[in-house]
N, C-alpha and C. Protein backbone atom coordinates (compact mmCIF):
# COMPACT_ATOMS: atom_id res chain seq x y z
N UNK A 1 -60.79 9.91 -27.72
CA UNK A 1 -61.90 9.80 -26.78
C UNK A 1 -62.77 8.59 -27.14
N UNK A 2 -63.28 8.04 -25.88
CA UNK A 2 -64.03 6.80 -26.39
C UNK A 2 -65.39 6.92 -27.33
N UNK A 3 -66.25 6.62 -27.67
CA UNK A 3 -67.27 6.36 -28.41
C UNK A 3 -68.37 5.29 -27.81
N UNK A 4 -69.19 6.16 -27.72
CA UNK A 4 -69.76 4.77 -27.03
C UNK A 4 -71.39 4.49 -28.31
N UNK A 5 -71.58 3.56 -28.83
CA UNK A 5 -72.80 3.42 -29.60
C UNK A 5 -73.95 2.87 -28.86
N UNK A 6 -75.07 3.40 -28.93
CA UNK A 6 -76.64 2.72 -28.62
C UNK A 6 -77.26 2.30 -29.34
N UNK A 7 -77.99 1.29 -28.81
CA UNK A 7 -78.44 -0.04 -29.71
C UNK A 7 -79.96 1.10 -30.46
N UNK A 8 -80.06 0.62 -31.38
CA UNK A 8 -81.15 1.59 -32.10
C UNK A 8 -82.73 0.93 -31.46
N UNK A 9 -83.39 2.00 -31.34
CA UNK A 9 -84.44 2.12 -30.20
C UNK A 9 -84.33 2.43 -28.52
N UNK A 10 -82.65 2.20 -28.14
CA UNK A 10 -82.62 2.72 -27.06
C UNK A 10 -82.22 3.72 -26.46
N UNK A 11 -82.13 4.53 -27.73
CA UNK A 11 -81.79 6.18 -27.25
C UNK A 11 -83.28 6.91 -26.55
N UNK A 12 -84.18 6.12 -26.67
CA UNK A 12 -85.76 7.43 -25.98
C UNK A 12 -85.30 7.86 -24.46
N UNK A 13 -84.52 6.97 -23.56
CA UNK A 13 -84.47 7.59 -22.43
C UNK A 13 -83.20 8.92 -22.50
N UNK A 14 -82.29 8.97 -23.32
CA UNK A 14 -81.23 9.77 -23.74
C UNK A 14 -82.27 11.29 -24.12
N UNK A 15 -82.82 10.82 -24.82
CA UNK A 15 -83.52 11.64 -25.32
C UNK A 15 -84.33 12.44 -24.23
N UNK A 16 -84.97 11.93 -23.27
CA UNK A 16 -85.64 12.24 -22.41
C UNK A 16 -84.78 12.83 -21.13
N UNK A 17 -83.54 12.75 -21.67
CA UNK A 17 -82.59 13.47 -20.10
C UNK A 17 -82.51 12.33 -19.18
N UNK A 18 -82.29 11.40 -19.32
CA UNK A 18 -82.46 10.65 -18.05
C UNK A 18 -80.58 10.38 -18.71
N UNK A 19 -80.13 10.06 -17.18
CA UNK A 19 -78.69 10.36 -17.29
C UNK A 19 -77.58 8.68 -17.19
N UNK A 20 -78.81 7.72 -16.61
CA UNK A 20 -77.93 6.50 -16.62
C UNK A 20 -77.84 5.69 -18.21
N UNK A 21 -77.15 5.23 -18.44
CA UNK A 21 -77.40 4.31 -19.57
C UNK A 21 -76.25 2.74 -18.68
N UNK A 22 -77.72 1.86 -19.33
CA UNK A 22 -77.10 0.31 -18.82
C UNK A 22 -76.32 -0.53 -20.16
N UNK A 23 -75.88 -1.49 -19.69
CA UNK A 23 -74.81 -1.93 -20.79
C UNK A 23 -76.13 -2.93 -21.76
N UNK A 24 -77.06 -2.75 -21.31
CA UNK A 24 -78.28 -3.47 -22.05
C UNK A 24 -78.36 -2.47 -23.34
N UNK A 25 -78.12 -1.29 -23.21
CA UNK A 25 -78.24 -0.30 -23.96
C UNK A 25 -77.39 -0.27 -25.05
N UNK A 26 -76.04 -0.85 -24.44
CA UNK A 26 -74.73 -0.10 -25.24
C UNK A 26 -74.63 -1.70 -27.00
N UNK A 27 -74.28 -0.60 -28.07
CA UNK A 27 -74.75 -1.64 -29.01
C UNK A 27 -72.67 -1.87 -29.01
N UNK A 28 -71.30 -1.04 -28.95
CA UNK A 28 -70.13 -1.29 -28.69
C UNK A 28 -69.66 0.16 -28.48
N UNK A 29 -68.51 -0.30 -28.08
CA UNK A 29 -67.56 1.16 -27.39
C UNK A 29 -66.18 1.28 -28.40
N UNK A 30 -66.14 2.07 -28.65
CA UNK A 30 -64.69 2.12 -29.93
C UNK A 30 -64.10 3.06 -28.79
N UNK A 31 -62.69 2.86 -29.04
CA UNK A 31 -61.32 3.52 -28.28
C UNK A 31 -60.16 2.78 -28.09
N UNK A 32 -59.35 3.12 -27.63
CA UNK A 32 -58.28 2.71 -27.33
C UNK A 32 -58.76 1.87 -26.02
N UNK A 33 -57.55 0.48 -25.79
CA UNK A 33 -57.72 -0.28 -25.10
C UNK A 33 -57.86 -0.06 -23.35
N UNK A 34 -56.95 1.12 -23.14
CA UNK A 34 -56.75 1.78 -22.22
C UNK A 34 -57.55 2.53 -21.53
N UNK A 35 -57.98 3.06 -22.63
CA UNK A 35 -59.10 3.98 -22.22
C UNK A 35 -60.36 3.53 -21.50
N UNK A 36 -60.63 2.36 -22.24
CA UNK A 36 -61.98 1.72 -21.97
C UNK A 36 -61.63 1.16 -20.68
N UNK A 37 -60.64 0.94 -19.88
CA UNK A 37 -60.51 0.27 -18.73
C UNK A 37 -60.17 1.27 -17.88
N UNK A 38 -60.08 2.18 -18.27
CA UNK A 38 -60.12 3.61 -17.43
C UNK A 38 -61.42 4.07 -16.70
N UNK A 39 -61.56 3.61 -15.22
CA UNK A 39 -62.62 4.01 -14.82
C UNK A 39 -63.23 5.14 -14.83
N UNK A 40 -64.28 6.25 -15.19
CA UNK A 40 -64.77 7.16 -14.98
C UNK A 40 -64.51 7.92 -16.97
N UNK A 41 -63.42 7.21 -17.51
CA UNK A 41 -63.36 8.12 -18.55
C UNK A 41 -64.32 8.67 -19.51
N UNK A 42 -63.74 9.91 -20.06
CA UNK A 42 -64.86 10.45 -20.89
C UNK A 42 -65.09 10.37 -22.23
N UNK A 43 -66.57 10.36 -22.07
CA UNK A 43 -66.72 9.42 -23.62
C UNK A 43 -67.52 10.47 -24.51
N UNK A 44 -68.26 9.98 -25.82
CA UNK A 44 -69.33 10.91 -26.33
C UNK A 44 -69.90 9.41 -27.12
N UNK A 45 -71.14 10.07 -26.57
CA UNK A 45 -72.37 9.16 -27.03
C UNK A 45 -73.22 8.92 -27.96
N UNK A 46 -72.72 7.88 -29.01
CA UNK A 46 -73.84 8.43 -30.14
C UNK A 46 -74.81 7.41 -30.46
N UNK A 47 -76.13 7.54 -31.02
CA UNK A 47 -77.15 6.84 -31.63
C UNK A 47 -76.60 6.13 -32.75
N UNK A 48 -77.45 5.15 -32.70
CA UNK A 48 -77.10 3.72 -33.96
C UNK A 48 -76.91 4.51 -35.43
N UNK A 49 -77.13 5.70 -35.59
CA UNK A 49 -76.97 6.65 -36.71
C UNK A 49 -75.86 6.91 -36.43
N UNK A 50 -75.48 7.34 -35.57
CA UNK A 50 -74.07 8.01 -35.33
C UNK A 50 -74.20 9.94 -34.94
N UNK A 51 -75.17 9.94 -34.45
CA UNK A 51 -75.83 11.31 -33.63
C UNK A 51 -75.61 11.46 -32.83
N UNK A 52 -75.06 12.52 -32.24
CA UNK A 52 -74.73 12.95 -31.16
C UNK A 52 -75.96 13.09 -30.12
N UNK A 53 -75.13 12.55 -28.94
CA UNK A 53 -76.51 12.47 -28.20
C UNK A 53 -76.42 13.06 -26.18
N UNK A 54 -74.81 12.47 -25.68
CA UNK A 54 -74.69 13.36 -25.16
C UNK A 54 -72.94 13.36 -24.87
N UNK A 55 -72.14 13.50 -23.70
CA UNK A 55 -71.51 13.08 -23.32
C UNK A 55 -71.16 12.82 -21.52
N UNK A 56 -70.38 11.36 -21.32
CA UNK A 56 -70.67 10.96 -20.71
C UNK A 56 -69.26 9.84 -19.42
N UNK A 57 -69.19 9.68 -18.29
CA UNK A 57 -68.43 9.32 -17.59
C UNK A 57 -68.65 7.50 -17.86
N UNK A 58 -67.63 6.54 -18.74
CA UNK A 58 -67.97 5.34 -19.05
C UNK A 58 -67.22 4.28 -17.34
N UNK A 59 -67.52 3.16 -17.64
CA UNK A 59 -67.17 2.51 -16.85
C UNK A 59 -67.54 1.01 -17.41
N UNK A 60 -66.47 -0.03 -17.65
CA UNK A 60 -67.04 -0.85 -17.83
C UNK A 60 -67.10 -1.81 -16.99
N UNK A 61 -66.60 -1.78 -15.33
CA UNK A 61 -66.72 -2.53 -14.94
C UNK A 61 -68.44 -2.74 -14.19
N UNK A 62 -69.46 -1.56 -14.18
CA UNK A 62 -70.41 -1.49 -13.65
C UNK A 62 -71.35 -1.66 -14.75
N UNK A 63 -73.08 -2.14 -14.25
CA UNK A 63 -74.34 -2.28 -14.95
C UNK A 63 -74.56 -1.45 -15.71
N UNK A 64 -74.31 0.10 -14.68
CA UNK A 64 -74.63 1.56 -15.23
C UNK A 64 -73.52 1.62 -15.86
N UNK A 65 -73.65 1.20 -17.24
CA UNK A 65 -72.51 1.66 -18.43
C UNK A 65 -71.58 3.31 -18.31
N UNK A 66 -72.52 3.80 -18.29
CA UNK A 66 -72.31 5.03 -18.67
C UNK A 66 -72.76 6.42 -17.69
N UNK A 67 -72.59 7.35 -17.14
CA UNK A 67 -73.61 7.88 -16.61
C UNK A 67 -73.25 10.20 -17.60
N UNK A 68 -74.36 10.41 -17.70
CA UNK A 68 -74.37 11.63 -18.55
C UNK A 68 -73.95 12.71 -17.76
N UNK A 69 -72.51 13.29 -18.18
CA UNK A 69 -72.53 14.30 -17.78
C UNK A 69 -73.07 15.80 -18.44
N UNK A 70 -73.71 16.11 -19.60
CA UNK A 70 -73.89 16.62 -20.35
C UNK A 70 -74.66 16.16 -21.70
N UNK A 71 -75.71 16.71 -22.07
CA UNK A 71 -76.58 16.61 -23.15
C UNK A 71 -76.08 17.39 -24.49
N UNK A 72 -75.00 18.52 -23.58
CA UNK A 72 -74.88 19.40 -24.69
C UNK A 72 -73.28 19.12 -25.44
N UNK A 73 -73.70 19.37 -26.96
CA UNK A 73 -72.31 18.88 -27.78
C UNK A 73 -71.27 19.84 -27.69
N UNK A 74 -71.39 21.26 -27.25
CA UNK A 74 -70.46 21.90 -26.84
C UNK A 74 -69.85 22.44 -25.81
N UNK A 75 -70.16 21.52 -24.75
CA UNK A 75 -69.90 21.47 -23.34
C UNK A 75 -68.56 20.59 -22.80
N UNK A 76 -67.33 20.82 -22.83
CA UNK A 76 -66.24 19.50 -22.47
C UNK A 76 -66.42 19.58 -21.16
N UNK A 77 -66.51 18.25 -20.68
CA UNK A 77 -65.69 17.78 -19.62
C UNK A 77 -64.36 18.05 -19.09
N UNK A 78 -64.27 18.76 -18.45
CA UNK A 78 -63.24 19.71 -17.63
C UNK A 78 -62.99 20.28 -16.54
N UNK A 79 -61.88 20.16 -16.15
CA UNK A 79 -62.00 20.90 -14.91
C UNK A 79 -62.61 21.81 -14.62
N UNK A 80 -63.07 22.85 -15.36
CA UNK A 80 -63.58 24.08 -15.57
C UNK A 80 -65.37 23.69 -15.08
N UNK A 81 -65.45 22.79 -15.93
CA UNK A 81 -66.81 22.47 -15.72
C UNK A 81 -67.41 21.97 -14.24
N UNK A 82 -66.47 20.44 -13.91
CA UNK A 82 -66.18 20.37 -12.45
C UNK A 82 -66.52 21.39 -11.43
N UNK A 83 -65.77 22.27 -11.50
CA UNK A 83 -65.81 23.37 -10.70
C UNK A 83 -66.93 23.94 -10.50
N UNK A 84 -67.62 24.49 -11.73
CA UNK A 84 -68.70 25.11 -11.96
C UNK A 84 -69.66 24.21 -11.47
N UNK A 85 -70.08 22.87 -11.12
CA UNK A 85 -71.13 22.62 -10.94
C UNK A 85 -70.87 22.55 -9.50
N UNK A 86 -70.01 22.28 -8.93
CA UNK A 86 -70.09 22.04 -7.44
C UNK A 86 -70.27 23.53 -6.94
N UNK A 87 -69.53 24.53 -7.47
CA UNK A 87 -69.86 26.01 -7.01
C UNK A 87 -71.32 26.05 -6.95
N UNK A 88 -71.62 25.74 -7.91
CA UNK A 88 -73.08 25.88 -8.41
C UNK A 88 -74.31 25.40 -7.24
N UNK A 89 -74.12 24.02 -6.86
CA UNK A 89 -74.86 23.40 -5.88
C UNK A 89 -74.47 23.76 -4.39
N UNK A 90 -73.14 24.79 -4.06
CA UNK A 90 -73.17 25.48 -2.99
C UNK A 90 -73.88 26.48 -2.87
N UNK A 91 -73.65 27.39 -4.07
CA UNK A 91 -74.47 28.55 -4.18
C UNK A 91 -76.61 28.29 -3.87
N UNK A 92 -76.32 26.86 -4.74
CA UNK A 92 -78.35 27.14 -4.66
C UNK A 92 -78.93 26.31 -3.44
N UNK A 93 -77.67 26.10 -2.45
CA UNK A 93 -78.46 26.08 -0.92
C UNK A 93 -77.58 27.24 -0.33
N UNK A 94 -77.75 28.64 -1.16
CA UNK A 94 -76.59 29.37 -0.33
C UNK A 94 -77.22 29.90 1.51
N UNK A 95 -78.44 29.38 1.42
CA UNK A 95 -79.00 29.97 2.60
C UNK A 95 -78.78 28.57 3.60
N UNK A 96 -78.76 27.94 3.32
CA UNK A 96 -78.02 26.46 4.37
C UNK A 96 -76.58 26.88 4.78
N UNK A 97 -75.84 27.07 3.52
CA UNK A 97 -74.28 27.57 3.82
C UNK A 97 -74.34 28.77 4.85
N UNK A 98 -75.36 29.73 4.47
CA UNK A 98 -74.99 30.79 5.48
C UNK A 98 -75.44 30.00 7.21
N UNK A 99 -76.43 29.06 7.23
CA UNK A 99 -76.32 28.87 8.42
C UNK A 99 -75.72 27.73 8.96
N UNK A 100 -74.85 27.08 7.96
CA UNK A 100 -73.94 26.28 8.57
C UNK A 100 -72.71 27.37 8.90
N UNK A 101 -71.94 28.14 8.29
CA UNK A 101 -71.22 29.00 8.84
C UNK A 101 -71.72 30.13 10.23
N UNK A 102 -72.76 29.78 10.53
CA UNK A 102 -72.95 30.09 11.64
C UNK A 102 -72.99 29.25 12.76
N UNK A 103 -73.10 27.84 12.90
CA UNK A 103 -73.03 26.59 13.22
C UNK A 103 -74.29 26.05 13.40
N UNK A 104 -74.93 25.79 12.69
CA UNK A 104 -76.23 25.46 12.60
C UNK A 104 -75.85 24.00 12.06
N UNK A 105 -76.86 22.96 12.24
CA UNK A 105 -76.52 21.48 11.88
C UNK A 105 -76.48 21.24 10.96
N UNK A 106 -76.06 19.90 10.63
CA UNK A 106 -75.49 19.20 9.22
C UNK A 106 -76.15 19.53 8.17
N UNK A 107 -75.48 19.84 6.88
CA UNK A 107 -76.09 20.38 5.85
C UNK A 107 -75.94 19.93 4.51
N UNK A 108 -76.87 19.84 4.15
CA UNK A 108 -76.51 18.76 2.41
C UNK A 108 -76.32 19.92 1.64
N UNK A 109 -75.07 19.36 1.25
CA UNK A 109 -74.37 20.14 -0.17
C UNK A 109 -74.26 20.09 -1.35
N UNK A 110 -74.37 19.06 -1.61
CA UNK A 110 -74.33 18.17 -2.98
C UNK A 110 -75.06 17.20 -3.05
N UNK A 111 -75.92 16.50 -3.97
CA UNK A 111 -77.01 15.51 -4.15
C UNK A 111 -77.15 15.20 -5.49
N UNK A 112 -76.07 14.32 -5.76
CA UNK A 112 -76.05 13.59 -6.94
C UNK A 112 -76.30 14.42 -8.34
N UNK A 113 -77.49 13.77 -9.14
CA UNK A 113 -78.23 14.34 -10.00
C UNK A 113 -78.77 15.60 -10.49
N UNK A 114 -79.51 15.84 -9.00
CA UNK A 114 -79.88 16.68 -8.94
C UNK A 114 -79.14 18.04 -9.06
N UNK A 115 -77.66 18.35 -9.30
CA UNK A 115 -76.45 18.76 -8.96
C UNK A 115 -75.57 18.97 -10.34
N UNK A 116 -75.86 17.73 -11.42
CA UNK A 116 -75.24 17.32 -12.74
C UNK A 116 -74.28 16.64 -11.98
N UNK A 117 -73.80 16.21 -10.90
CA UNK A 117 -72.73 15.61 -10.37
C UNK A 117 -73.12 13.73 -9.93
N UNK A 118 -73.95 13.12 -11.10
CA UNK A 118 -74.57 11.82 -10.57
C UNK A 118 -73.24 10.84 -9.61
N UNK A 119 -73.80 10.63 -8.77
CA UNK A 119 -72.84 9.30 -7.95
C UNK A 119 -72.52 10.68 -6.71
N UNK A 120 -72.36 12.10 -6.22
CA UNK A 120 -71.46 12.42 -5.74
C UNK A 120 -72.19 12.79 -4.17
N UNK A 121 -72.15 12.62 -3.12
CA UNK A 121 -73.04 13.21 -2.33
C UNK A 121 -71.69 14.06 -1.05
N UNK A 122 -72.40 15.35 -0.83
CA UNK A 122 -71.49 16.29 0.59
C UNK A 122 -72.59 16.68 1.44
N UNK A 123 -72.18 16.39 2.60
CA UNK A 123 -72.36 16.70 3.56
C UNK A 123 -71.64 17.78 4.45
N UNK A 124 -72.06 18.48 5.22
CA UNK A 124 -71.14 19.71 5.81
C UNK A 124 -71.61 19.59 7.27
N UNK A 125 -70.79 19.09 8.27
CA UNK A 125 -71.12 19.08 9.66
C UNK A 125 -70.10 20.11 10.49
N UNK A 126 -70.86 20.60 11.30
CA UNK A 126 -69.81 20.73 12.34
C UNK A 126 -69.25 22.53 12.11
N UNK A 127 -70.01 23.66 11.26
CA UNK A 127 -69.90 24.61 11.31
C UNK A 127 -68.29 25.43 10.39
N UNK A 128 -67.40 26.29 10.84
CA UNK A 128 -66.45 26.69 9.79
C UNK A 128 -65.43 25.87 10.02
N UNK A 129 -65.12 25.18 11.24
CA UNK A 129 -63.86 24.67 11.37
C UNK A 129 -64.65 23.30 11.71
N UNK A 130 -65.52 22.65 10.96
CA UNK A 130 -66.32 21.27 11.72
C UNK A 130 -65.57 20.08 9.94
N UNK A 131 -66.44 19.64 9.36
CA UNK A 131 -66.08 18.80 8.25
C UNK A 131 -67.10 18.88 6.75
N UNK A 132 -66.54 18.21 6.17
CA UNK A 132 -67.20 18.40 4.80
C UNK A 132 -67.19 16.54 4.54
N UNK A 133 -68.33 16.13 4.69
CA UNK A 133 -68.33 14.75 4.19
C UNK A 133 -68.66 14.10 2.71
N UNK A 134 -67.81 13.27 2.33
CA UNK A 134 -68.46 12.99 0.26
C UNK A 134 -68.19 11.48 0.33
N UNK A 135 -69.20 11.17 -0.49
CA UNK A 135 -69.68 9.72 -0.91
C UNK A 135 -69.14 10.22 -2.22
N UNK A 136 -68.12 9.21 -2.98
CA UNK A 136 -67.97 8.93 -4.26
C UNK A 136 -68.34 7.75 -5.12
N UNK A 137 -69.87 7.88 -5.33
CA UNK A 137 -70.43 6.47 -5.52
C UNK A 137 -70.39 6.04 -7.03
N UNK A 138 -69.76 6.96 -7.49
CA UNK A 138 -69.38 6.51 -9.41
C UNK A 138 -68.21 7.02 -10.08
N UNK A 139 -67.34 6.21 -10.95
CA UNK A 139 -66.40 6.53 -11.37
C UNK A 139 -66.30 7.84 -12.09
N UNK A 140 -67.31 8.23 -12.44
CA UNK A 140 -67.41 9.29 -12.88
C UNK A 140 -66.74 10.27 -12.14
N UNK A 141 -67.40 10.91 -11.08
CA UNK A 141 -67.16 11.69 -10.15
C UNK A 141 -65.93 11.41 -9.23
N UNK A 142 -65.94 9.86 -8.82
CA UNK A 142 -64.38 9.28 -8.47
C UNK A 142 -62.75 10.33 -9.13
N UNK A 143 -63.36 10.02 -10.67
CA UNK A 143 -62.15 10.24 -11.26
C UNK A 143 -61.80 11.50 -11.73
N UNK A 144 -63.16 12.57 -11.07
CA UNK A 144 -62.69 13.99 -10.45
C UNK A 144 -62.64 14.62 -9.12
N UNK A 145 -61.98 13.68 -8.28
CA UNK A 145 -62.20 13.55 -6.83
C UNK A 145 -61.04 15.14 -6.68
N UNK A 146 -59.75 15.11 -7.20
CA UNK A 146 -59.05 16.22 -6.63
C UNK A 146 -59.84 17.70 -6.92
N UNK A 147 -60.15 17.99 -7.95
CA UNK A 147 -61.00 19.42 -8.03
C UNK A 147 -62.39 19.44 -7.45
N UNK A 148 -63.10 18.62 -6.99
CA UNK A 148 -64.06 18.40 -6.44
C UNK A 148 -63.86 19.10 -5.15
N UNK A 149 -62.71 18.16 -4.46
CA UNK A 149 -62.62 18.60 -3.05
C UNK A 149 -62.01 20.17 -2.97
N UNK A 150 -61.24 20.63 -3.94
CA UNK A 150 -60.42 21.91 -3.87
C UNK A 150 -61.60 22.87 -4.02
N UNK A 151 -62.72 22.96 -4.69
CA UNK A 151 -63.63 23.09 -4.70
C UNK A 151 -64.71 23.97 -3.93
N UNK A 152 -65.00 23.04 -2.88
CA UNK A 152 -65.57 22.08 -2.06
C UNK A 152 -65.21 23.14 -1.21
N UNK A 153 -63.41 23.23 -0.50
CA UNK A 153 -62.89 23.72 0.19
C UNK A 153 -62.95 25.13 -0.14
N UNK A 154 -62.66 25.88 -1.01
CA UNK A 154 -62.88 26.77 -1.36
C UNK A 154 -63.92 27.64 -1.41
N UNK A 155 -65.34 27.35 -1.45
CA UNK A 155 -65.88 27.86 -1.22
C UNK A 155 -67.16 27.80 -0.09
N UNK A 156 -66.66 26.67 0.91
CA UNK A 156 -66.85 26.81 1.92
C UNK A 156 -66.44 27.49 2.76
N UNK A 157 -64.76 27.12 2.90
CA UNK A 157 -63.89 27.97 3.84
C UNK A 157 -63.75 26.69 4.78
N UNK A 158 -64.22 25.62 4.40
CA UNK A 158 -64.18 24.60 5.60
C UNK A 158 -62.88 23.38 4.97
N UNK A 159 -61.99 23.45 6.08
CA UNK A 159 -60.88 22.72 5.48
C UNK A 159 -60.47 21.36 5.74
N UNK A 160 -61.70 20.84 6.23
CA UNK A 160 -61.41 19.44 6.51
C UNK A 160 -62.64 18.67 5.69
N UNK A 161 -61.98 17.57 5.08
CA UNK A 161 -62.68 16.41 4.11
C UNK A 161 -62.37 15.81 4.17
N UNK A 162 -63.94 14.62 4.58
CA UNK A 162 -63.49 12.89 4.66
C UNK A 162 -64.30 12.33 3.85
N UNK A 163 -64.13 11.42 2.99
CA UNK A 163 -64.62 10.63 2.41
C UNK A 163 -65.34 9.32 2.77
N UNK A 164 -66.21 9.27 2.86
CA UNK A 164 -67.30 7.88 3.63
C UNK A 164 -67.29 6.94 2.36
N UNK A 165 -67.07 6.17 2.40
CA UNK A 165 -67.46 4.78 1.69
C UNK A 165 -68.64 3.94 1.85
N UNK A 166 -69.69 3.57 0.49
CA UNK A 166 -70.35 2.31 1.19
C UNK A 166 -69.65 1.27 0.16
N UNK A 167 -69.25 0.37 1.11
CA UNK A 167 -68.81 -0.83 0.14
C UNK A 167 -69.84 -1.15 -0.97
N UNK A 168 -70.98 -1.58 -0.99
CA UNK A 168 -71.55 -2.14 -1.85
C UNK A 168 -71.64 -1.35 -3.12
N UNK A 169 -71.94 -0.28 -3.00
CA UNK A 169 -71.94 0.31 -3.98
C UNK A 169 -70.43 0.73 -4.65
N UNK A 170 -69.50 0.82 -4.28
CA UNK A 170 -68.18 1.15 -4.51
C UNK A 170 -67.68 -0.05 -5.50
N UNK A 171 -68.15 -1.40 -4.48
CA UNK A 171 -67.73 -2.58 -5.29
C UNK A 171 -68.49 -3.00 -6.42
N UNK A 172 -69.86 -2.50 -6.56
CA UNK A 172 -70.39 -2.64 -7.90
C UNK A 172 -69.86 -1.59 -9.08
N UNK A 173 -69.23 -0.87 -8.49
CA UNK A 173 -68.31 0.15 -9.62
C UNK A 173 -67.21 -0.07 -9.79
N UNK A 174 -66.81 -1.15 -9.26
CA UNK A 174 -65.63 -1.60 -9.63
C UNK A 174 -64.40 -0.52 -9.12
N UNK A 175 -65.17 -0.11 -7.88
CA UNK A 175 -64.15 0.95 -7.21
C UNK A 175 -63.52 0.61 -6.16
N UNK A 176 -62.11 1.14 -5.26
CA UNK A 176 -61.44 0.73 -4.49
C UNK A 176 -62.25 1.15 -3.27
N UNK A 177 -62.31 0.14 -2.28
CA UNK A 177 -63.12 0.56 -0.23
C UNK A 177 -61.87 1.21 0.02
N UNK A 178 -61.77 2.41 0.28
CA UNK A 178 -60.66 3.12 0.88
C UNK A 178 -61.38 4.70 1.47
N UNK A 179 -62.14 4.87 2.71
CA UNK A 179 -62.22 5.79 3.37
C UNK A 179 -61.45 6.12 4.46
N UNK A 180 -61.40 7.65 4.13
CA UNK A 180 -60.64 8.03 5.23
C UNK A 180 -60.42 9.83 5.19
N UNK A 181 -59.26 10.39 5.40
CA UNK A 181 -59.58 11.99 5.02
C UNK A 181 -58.92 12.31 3.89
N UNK A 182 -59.34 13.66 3.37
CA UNK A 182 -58.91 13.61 2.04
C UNK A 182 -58.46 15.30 2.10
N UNK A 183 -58.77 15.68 3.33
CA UNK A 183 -58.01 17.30 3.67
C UNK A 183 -58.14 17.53 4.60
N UNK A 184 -57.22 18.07 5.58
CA UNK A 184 -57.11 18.62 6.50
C UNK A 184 -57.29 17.44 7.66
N UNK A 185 -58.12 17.30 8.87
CA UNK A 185 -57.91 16.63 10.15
C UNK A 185 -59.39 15.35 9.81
N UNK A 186 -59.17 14.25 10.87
CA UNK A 186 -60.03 13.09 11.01
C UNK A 186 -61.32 13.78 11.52
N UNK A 187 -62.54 12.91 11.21
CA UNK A 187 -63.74 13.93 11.86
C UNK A 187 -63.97 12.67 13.28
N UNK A 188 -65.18 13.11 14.06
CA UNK A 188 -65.05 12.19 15.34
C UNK A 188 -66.06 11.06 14.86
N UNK A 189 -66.43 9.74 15.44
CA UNK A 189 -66.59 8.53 14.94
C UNK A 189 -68.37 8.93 14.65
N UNK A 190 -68.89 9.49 15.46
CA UNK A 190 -70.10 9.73 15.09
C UNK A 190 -70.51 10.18 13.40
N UNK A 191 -69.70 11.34 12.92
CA UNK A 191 -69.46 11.63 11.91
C UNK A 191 -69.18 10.44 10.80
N UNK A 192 -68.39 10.17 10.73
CA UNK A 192 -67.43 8.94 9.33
C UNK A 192 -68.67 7.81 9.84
N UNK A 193 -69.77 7.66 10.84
CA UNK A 193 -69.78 6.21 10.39
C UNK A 193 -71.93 6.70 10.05
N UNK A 194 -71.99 7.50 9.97
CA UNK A 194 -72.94 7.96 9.67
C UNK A 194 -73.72 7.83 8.22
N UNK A 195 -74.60 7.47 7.73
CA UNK A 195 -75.04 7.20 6.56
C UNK A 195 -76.20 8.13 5.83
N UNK A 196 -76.29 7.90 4.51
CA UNK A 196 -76.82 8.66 3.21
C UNK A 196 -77.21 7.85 2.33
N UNK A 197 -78.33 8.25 1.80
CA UNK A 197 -78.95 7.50 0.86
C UNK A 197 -78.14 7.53 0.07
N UNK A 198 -78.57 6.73 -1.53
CA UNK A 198 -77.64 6.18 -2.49
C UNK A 198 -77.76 7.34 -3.24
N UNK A 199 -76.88 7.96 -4.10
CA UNK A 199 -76.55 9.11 -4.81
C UNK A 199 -77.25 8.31 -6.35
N UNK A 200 -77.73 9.46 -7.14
CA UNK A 200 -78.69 9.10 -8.41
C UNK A 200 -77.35 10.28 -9.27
């Protein structure tokens, strides 16, 4: 697993929960060569001591070095975990879900940060058989795109997912522009070309 070190004095925002770290921050990254060019991979983060501090989705082709998925040292990164947080952010708008399954209008499902899921944003239009829309705005979350959506699907009951792209942000992550659907049927143009703030 990679390693990522912080320059000493710039762990206070780590410390403080704040979840981005910039490459202004990073003092070097130990791992295998592979790894480090592995977008989204998972790292653990330590202070210029060598303290554990959190762990975290690296990227080196973006500003945002790093982004935190976890503070805690006995928490892996896993599918398991995946799961659990997106369940999680369905459940605590479970009163939106109940009235989008009744067909009530578009409904935010997921919101980045706020979520433990930084970069990831869903949208839910269009009722039980309508769509599930996601912005994958960081490698992080990118590079748990299949359990995300299985997810997603699952405990909605809603079986269609498209993925919206904004270029700019995609291309500052050094990520591929490729929207389109990612389960089940196309949504109608109103839908896919529709926009969302930037995911934190």
């Amino acid at each position: 697993m990679l390693i990522i070190t912080i320059k000493q004095g710039k762990e206070k925002s780590l410390l403080e929960k704040q979840v981005w770290i910039y490459a202004s921050a990073v003092e070097r990254v130990d791992g295998r060569p592979d790894e480090k060019m592995k977008a989204g991979a998972t790292a653990l983060v330590h202070s210029s001591s060598g303290k554990f501090l959190a762990r975290a989705a690296y990227n080196s082709k973006s500003q945002i070095r790093a982004r935190v998925w976890s503070f805690d040292e006995n928490e892996p990164v896993d599918h398991a975990m995946i799961k659990r947080r997106v369940k999680a952010a369905v459940t605590r708008r479970s009163t939106s879900v109940a009235d989008k399954k009744a067909g009530a209008g578009p409904v935010q499902l997921v919101d980045g940060e706020e979520d433990g899921l930084s970069g990831l944003l869903v949208d839910w239009h269009g009722g039980p058989k309508g769509f599930l829309v996601c912005e994958f705005q960081s490698a992080g979350v990118d590079a748990w795109k299949v359990p995300i959506v299985q997810t997603l699907i699952a405990e909605t009951g809603c079986p269609n997912v498209y993925e919206r792209t904004d270029a700019l942000i995609r291309k500052g992550e050094g990520l591929p522009v490729a929207p389109g659907v990612l389960a089940g049927d196309e949504p109608p143009d109103e839908i896919k070309d529709g926009r969302r703030k930037t995911a934190r």
